[in-house]
PDB file of N, CA and C in Angstrom:
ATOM      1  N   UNK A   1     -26.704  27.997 -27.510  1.00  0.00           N
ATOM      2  CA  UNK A   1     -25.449  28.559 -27.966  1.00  0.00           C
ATOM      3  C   UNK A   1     -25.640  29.694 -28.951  1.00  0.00           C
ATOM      4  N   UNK A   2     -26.422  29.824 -30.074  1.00  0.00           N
ATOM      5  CA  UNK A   2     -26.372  30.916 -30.918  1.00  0.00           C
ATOM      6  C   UNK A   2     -27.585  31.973 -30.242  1.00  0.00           C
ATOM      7  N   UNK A   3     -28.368  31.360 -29.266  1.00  0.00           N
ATOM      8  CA  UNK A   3     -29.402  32.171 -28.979  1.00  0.00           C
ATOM      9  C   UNK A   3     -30.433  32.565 -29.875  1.00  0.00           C
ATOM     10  N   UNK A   4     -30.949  30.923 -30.767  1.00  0.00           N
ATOM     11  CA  UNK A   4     -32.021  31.075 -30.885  1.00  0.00           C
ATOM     12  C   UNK A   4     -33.232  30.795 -30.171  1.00  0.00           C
ATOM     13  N   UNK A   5     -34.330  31.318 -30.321  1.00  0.00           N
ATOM     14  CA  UNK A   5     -35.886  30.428 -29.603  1.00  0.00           C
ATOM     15  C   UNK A   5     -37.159  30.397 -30.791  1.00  0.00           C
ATOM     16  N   UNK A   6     -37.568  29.407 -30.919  1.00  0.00           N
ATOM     17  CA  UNK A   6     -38.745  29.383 -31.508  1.00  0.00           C
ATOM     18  C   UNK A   6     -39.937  29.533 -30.865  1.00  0.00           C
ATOM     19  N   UNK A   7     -40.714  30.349 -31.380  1.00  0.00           N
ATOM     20  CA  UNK A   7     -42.168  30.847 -30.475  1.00  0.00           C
ATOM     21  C   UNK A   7     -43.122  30.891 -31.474  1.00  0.00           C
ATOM     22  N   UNK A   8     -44.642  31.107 -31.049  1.00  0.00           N
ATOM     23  CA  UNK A   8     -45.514  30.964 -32.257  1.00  0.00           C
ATOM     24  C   UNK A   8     -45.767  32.212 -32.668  1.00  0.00           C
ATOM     25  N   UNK A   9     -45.192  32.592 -32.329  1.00  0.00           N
ATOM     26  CA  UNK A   9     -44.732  33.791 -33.090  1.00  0.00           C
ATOM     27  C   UNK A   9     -43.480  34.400 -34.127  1.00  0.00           C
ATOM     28  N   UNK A  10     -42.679  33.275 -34.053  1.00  0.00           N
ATOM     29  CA  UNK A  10     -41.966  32.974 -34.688  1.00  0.00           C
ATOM     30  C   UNK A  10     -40.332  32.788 -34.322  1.00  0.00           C
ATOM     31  N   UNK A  11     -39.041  33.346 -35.028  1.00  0.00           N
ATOM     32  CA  UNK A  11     -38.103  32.933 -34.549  1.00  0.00           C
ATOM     33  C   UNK A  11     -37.659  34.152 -33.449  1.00  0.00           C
ATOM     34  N   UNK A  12     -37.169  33.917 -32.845  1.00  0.00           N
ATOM     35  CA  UNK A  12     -36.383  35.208 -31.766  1.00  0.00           C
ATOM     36  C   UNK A  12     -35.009  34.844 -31.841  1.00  0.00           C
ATOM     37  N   UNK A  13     -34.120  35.915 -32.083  1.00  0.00           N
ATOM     38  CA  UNK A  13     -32.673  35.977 -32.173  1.00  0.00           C
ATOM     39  C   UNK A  13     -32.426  36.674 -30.771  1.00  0.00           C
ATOM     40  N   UNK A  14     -32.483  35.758 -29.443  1.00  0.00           N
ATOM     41  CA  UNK A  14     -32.140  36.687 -28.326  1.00  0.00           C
ATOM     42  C   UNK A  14     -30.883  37.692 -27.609  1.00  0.00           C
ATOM     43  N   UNK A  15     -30.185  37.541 -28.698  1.00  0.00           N
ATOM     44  CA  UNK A  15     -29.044  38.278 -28.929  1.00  0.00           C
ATOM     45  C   UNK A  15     -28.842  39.703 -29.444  1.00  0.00           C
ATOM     46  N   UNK A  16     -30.315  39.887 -30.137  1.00  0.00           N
ATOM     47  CA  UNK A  16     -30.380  41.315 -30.571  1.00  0.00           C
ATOM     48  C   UNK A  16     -30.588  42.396 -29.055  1.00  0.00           C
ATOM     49  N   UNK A  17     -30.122  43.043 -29.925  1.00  0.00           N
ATOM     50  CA  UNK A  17     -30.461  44.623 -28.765  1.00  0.00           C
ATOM     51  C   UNK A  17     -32.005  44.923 -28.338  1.00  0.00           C
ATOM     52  N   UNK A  18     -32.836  44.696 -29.254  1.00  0.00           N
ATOM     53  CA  UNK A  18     -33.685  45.205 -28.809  1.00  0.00           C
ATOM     54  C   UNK A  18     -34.371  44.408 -27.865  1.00  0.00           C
ATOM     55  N   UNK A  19     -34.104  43.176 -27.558  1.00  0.00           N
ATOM     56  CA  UNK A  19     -34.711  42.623 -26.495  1.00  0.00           C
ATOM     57  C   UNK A  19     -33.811  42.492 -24.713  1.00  0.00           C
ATOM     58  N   UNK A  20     -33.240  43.711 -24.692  1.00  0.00           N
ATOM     59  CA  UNK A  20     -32.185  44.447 -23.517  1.00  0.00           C
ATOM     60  C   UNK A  20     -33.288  45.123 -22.723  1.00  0.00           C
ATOM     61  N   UNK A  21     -34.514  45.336 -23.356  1.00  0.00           N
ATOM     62  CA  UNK A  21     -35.341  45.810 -22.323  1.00  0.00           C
ATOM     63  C   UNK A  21     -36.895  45.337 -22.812  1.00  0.00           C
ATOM     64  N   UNK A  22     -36.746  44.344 -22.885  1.00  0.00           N
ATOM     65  CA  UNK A  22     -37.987  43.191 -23.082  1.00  0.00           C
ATOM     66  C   UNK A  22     -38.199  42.546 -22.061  1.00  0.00           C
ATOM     67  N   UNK A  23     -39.479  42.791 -21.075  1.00  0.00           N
ATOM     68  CA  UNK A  23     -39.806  41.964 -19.800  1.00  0.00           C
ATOM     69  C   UNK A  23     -40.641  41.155 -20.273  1.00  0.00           C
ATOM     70  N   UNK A  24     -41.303  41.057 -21.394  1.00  0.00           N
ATOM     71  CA  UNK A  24     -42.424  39.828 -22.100  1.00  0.00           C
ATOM     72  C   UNK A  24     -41.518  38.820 -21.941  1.00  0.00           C
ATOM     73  N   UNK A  25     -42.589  37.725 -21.051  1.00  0.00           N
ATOM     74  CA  UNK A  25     -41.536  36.335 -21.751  1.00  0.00           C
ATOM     75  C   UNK A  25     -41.293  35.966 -23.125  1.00  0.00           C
ATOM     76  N   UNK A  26     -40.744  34.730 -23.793  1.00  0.00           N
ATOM     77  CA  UNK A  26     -40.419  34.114 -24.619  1.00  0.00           C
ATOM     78  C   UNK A  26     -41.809  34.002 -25.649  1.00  0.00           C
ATOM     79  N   UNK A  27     -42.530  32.672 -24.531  1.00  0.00           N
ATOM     80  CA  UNK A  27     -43.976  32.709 -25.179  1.00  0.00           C
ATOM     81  C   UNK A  27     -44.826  31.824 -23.878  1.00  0.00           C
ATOM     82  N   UNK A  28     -46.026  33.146 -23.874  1.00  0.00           N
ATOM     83  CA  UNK A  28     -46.772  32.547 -22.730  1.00  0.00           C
ATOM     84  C   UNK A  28     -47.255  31.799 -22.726  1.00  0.00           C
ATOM     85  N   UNK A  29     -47.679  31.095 -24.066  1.00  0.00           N
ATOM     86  CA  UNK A  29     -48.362  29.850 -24.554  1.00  0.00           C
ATOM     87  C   UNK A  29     -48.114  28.835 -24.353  1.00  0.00           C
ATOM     88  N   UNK A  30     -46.637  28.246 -23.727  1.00  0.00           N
ATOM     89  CA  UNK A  30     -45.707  27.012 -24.155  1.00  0.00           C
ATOM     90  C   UNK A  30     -46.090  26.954 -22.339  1.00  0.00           C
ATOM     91  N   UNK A  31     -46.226  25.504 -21.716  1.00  0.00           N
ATOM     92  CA  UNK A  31     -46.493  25.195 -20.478  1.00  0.00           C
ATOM     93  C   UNK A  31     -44.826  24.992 -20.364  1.00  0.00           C
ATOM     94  N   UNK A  32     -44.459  25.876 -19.900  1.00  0.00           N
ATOM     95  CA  UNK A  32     -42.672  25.540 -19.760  1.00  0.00           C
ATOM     96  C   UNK A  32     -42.066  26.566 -18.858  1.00  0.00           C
ATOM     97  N   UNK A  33     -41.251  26.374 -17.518  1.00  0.00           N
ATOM     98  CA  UNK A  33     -41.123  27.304 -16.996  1.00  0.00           C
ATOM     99  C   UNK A  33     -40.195  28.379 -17.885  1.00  0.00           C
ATOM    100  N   UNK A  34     -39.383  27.804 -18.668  1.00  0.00           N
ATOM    101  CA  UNK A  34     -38.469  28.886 -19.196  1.00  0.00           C
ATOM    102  C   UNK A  34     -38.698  29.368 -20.621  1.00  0.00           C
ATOM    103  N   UNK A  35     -40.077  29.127 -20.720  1.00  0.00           N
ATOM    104  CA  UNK A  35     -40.864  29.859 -21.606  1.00  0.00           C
ATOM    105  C   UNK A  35     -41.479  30.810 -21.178  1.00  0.00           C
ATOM    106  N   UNK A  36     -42.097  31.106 -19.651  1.00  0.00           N
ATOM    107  CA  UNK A  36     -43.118  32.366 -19.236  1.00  0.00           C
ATOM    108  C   UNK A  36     -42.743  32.290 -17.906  1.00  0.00           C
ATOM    109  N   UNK A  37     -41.741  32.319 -17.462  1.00  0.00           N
ATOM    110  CA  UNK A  37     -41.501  32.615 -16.263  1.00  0.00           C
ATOM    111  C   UNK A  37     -40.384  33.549 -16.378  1.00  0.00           C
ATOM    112  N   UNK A  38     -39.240  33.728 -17.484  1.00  0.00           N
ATOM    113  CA  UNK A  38     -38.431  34.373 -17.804  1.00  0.00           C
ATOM    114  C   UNK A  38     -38.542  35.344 -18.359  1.00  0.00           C
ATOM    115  N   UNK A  39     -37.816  36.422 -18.406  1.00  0.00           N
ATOM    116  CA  UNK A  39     -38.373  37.660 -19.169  1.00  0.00           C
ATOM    117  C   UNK A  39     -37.383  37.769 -20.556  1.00  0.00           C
ATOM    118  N   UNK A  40     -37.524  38.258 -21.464  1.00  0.00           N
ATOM    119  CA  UNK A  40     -36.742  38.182 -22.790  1.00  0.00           C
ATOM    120  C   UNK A  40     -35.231  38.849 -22.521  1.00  0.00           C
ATOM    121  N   UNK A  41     -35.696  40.069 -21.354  1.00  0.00           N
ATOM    122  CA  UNK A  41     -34.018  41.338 -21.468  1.00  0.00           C
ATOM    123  C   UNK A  41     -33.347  40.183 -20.297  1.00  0.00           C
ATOM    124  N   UNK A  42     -33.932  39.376 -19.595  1.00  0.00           N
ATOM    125  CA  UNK A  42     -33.264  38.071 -18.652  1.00  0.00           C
ATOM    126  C   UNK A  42     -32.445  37.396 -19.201  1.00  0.00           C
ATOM    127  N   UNK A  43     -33.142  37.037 -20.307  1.00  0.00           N
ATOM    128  CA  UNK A  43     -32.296  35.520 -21.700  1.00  0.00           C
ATOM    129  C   UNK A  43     -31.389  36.474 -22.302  1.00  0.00           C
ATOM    130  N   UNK A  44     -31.770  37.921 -22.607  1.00  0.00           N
ATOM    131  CA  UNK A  44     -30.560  38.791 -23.381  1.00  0.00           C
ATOM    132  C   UNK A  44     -29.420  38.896 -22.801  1.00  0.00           C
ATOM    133  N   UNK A  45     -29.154  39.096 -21.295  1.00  0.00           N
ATOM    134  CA  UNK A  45     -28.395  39.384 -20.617  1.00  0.00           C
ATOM    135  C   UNK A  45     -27.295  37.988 -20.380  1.00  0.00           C
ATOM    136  N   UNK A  46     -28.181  36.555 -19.942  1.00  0.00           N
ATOM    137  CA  UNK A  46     -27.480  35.718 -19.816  1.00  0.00           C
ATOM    138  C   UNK A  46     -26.631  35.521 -21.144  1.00  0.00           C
ATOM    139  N   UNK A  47     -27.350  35.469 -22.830  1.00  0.00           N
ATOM    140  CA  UNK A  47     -26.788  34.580 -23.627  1.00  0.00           C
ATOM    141  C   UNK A  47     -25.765  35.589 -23.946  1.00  0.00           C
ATOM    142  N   UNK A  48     -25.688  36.687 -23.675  1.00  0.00           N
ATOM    143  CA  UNK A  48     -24.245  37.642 -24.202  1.00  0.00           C
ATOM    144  C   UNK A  48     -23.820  37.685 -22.866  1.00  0.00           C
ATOM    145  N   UNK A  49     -23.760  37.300 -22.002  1.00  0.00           N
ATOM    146  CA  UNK A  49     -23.109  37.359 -21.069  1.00  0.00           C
ATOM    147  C   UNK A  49     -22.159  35.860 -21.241  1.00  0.00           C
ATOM    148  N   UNK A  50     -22.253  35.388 -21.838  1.00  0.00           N
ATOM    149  CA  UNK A  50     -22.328  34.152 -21.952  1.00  0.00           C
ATOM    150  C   UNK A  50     -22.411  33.020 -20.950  1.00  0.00           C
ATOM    151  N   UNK A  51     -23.338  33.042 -19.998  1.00  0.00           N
ATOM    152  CA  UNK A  51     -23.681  32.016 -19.182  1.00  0.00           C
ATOM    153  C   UNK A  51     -24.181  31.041 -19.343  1.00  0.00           C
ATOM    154  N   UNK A  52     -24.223  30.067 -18.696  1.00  0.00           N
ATOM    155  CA  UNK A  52     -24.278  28.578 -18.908  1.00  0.00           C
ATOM    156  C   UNK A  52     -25.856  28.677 -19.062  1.00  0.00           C
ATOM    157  N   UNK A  53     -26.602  29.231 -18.204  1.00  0.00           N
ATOM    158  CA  UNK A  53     -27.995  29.420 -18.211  1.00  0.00           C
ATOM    159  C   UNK A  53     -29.179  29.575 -18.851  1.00  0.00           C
ATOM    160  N   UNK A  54     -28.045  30.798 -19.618  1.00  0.00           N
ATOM    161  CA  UNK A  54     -29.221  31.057 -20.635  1.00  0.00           C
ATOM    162  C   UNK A  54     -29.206  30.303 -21.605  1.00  0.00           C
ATOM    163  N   UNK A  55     -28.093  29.548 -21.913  1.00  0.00           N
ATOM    164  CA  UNK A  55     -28.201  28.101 -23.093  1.00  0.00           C
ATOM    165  C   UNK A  55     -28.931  27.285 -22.991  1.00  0.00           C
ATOM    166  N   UNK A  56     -28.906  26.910 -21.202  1.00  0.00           N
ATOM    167  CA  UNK A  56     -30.211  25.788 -20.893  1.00  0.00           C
ATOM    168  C   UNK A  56     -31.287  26.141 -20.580  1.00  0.00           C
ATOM    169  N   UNK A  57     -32.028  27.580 -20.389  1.00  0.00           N
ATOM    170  CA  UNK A  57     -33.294  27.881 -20.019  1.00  0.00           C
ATOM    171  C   UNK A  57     -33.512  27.850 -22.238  1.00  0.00           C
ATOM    172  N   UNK A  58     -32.923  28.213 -22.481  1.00  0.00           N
ATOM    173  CA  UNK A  58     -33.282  28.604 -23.935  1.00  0.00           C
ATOM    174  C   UNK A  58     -33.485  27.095 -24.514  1.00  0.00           C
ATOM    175  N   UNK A  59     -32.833  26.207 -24.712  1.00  0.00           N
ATOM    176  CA  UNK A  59     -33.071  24.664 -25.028  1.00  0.00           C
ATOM    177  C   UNK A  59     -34.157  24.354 -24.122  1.00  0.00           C
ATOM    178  N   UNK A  60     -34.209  24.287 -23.120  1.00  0.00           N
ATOM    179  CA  UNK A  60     -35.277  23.777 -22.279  1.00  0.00           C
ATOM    180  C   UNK A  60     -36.757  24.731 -23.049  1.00  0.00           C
ATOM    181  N   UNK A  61     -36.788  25.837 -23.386  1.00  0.00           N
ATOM    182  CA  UNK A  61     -37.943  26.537 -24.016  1.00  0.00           C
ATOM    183  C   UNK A  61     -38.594  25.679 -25.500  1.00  0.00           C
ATOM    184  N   UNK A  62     -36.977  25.568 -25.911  1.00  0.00           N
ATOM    185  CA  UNK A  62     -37.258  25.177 -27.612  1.00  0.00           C
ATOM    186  C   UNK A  62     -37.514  23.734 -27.364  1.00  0.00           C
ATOM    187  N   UNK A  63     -36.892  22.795 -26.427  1.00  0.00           N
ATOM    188  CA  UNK A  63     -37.353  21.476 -26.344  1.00  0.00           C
ATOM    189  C   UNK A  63     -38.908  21.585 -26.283  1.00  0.00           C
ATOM    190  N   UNK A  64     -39.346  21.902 -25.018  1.00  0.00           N
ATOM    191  CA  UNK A  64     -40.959  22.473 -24.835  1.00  0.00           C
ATOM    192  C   UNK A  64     -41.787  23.149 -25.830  1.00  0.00           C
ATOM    193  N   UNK A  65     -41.238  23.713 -26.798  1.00  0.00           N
ATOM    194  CA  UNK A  65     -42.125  24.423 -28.104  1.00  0.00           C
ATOM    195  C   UNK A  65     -42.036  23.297 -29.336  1.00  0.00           C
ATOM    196  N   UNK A  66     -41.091  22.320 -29.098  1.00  0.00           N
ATOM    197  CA  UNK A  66     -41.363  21.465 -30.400  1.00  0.00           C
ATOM    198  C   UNK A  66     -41.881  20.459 -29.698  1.00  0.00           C
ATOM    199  N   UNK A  67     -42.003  20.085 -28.707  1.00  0.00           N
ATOM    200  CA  UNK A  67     -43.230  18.910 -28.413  1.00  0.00           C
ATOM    201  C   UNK A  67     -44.674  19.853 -28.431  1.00  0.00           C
ATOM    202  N   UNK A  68     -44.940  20.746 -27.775  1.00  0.00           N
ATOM    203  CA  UNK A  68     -45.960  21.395 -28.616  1.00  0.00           C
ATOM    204  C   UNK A  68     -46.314  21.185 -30.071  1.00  0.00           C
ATOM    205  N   UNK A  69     -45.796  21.830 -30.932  1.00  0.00           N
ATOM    206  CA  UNK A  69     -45.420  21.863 -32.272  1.00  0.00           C
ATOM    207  C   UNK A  69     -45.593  20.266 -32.530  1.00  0.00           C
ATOM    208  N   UNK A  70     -45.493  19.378 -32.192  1.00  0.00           N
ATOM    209  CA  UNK A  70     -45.626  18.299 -32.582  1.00  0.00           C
ATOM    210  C   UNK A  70     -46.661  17.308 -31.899  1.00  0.00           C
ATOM    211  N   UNK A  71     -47.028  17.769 -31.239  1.00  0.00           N
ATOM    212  CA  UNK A  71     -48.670  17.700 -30.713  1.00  0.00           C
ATOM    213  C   UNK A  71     -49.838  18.297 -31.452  1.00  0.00           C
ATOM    214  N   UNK A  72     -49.230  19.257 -31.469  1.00  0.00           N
ATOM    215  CA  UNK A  72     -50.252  20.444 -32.557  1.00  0.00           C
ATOM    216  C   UNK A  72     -50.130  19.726 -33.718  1.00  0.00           C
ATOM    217  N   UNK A  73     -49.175  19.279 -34.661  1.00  0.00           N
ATOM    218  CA  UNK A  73     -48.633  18.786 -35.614  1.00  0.00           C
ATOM    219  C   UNK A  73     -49.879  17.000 -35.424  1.00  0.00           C
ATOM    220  N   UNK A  74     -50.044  16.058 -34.963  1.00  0.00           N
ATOM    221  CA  UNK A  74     -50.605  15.105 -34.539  1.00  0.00           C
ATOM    222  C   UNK A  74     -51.565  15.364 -34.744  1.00  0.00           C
ATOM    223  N   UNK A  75     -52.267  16.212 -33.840  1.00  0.00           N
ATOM    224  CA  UNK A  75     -53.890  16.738 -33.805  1.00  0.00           C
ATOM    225  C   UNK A  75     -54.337  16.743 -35.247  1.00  0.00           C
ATOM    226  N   UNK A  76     -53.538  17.865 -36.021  1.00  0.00           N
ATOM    227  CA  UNK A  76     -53.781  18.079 -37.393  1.00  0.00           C
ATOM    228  C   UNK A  76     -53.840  17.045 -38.042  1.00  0.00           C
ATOM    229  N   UNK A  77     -53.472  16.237 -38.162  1.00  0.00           N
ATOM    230  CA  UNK A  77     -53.387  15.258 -38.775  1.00  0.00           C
ATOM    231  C   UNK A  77     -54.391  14.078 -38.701  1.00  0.00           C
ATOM    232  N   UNK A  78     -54.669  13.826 -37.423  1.00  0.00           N
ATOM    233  CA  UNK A  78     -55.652  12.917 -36.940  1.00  0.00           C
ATOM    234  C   UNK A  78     -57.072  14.147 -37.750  1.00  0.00           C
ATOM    235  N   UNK A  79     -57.309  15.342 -37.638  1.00  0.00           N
ATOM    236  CA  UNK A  79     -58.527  15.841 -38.293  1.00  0.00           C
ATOM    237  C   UNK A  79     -58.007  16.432 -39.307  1.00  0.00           C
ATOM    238  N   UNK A  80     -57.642  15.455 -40.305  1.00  0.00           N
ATOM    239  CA  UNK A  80     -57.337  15.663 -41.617  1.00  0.00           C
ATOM    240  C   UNK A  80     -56.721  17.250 -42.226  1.00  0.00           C
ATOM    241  N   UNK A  81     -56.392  18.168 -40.602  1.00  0.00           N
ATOM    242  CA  UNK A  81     -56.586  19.346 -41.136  1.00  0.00           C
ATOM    243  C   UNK A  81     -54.969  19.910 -42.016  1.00  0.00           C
ATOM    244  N   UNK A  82     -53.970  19.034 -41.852  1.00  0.00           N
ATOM    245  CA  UNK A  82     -52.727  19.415 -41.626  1.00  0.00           C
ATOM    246  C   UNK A  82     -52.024  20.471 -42.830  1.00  0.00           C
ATOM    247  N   UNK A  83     -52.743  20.371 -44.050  1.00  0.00           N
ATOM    248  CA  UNK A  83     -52.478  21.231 -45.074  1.00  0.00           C
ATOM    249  C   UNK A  83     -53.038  22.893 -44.068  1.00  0.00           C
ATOM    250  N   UNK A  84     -53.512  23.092 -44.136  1.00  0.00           N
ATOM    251  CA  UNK A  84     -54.327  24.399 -43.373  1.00  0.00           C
ATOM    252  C   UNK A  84     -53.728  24.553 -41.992  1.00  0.00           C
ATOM    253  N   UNK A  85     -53.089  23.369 -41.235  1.00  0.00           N
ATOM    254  CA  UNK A  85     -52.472  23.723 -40.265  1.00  0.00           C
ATOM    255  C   UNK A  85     -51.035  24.305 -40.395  1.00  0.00           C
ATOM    256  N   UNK A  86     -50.026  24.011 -41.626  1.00  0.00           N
ATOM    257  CA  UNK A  86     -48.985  24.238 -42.090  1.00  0.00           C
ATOM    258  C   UNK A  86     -48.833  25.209 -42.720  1.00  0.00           C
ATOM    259  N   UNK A  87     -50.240  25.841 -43.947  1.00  0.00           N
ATOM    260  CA  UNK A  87     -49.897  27.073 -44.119  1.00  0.00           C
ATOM    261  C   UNK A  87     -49.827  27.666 -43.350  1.00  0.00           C
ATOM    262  N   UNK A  88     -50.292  27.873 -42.323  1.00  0.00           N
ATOM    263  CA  UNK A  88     -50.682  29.238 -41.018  1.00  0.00           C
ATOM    264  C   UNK A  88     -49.459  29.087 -40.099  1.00  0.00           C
ATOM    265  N   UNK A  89     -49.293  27.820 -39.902  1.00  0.00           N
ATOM    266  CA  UNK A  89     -48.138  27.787 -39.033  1.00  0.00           C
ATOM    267  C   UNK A  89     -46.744  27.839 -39.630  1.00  0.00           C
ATOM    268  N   UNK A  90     -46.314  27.028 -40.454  1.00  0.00           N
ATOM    269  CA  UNK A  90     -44.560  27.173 -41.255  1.00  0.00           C
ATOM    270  C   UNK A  90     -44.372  28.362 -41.882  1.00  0.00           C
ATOM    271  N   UNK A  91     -44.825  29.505 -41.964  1.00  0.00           N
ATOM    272  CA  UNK A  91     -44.720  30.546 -42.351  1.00  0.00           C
ATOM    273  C   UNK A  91     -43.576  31.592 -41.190  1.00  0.00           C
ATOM    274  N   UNK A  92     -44.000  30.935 -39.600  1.00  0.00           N
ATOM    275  CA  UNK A  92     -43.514  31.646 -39.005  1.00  0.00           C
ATOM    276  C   UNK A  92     -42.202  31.362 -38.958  1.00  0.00           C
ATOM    277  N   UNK A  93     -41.876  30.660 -39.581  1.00  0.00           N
ATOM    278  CA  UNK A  93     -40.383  30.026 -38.961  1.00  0.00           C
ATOM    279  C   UNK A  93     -39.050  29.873 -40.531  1.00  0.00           C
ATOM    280  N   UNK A  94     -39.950  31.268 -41.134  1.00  0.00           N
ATOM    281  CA  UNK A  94     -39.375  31.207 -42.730  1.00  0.00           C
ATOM    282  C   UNK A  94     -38.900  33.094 -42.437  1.00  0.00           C
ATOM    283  N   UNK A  95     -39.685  33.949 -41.177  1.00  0.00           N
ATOM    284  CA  UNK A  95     -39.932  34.716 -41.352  1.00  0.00           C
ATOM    285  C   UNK A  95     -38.545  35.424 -40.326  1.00  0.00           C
ATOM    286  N   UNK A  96     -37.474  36.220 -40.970  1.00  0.00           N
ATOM    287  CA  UNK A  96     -36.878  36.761 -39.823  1.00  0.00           C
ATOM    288  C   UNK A  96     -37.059  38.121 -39.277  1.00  0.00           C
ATOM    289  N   UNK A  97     -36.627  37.396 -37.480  1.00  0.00           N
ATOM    290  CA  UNK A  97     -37.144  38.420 -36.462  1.00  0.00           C
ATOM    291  C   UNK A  97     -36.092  38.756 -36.103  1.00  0.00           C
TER     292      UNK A  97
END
């Protein structure tokens, strides 16, 4: 609905203009079809268009990036690393895009 996505790269507001001619997906990293199978000016078009679609390819992305994120999140933890995993990582998601 507001057209956010979280990526490890950080937040994406897919509502801005400048991603009207963004063919990069979301994030190629995330095993999710509507993370790298979609192109960014795709999700721009649906969520101001306001289609049903791009709400659920976009949830379906962010569902898929926080089980990541919380896998990644696990790992760290099991190798004691999670201080060092949190600076590097919670930074991105403080940072606006």
């Amino acid at each position: 609905r507001t057209g956010l996505a979280f990526t490890w790269n950080g937040k994406i507001n897919i509502r801005n203009a400048k991603y009207a001619k963004d063919d990069d997906p979301l994030d190629k990293s995330i095993n999710c079809p509507a993370s790298n199978l979609y192109s960014k000016n795709y999700l721009n078009h649906l969520v101001n268009s306001n289609e049903i679609l791009g709400s659920m390819l976009l949830t379906w992305h962010n569902i898929a990036f926080y089980q990541d994120l919380m896998k990644k999140i696990r790992q760290a933890i099991k190798e004691s690393k999670f201080d060092e995993f949190y600076k590097k990582n919670f930074k991105l998601f403080n940072e606006k895009n």
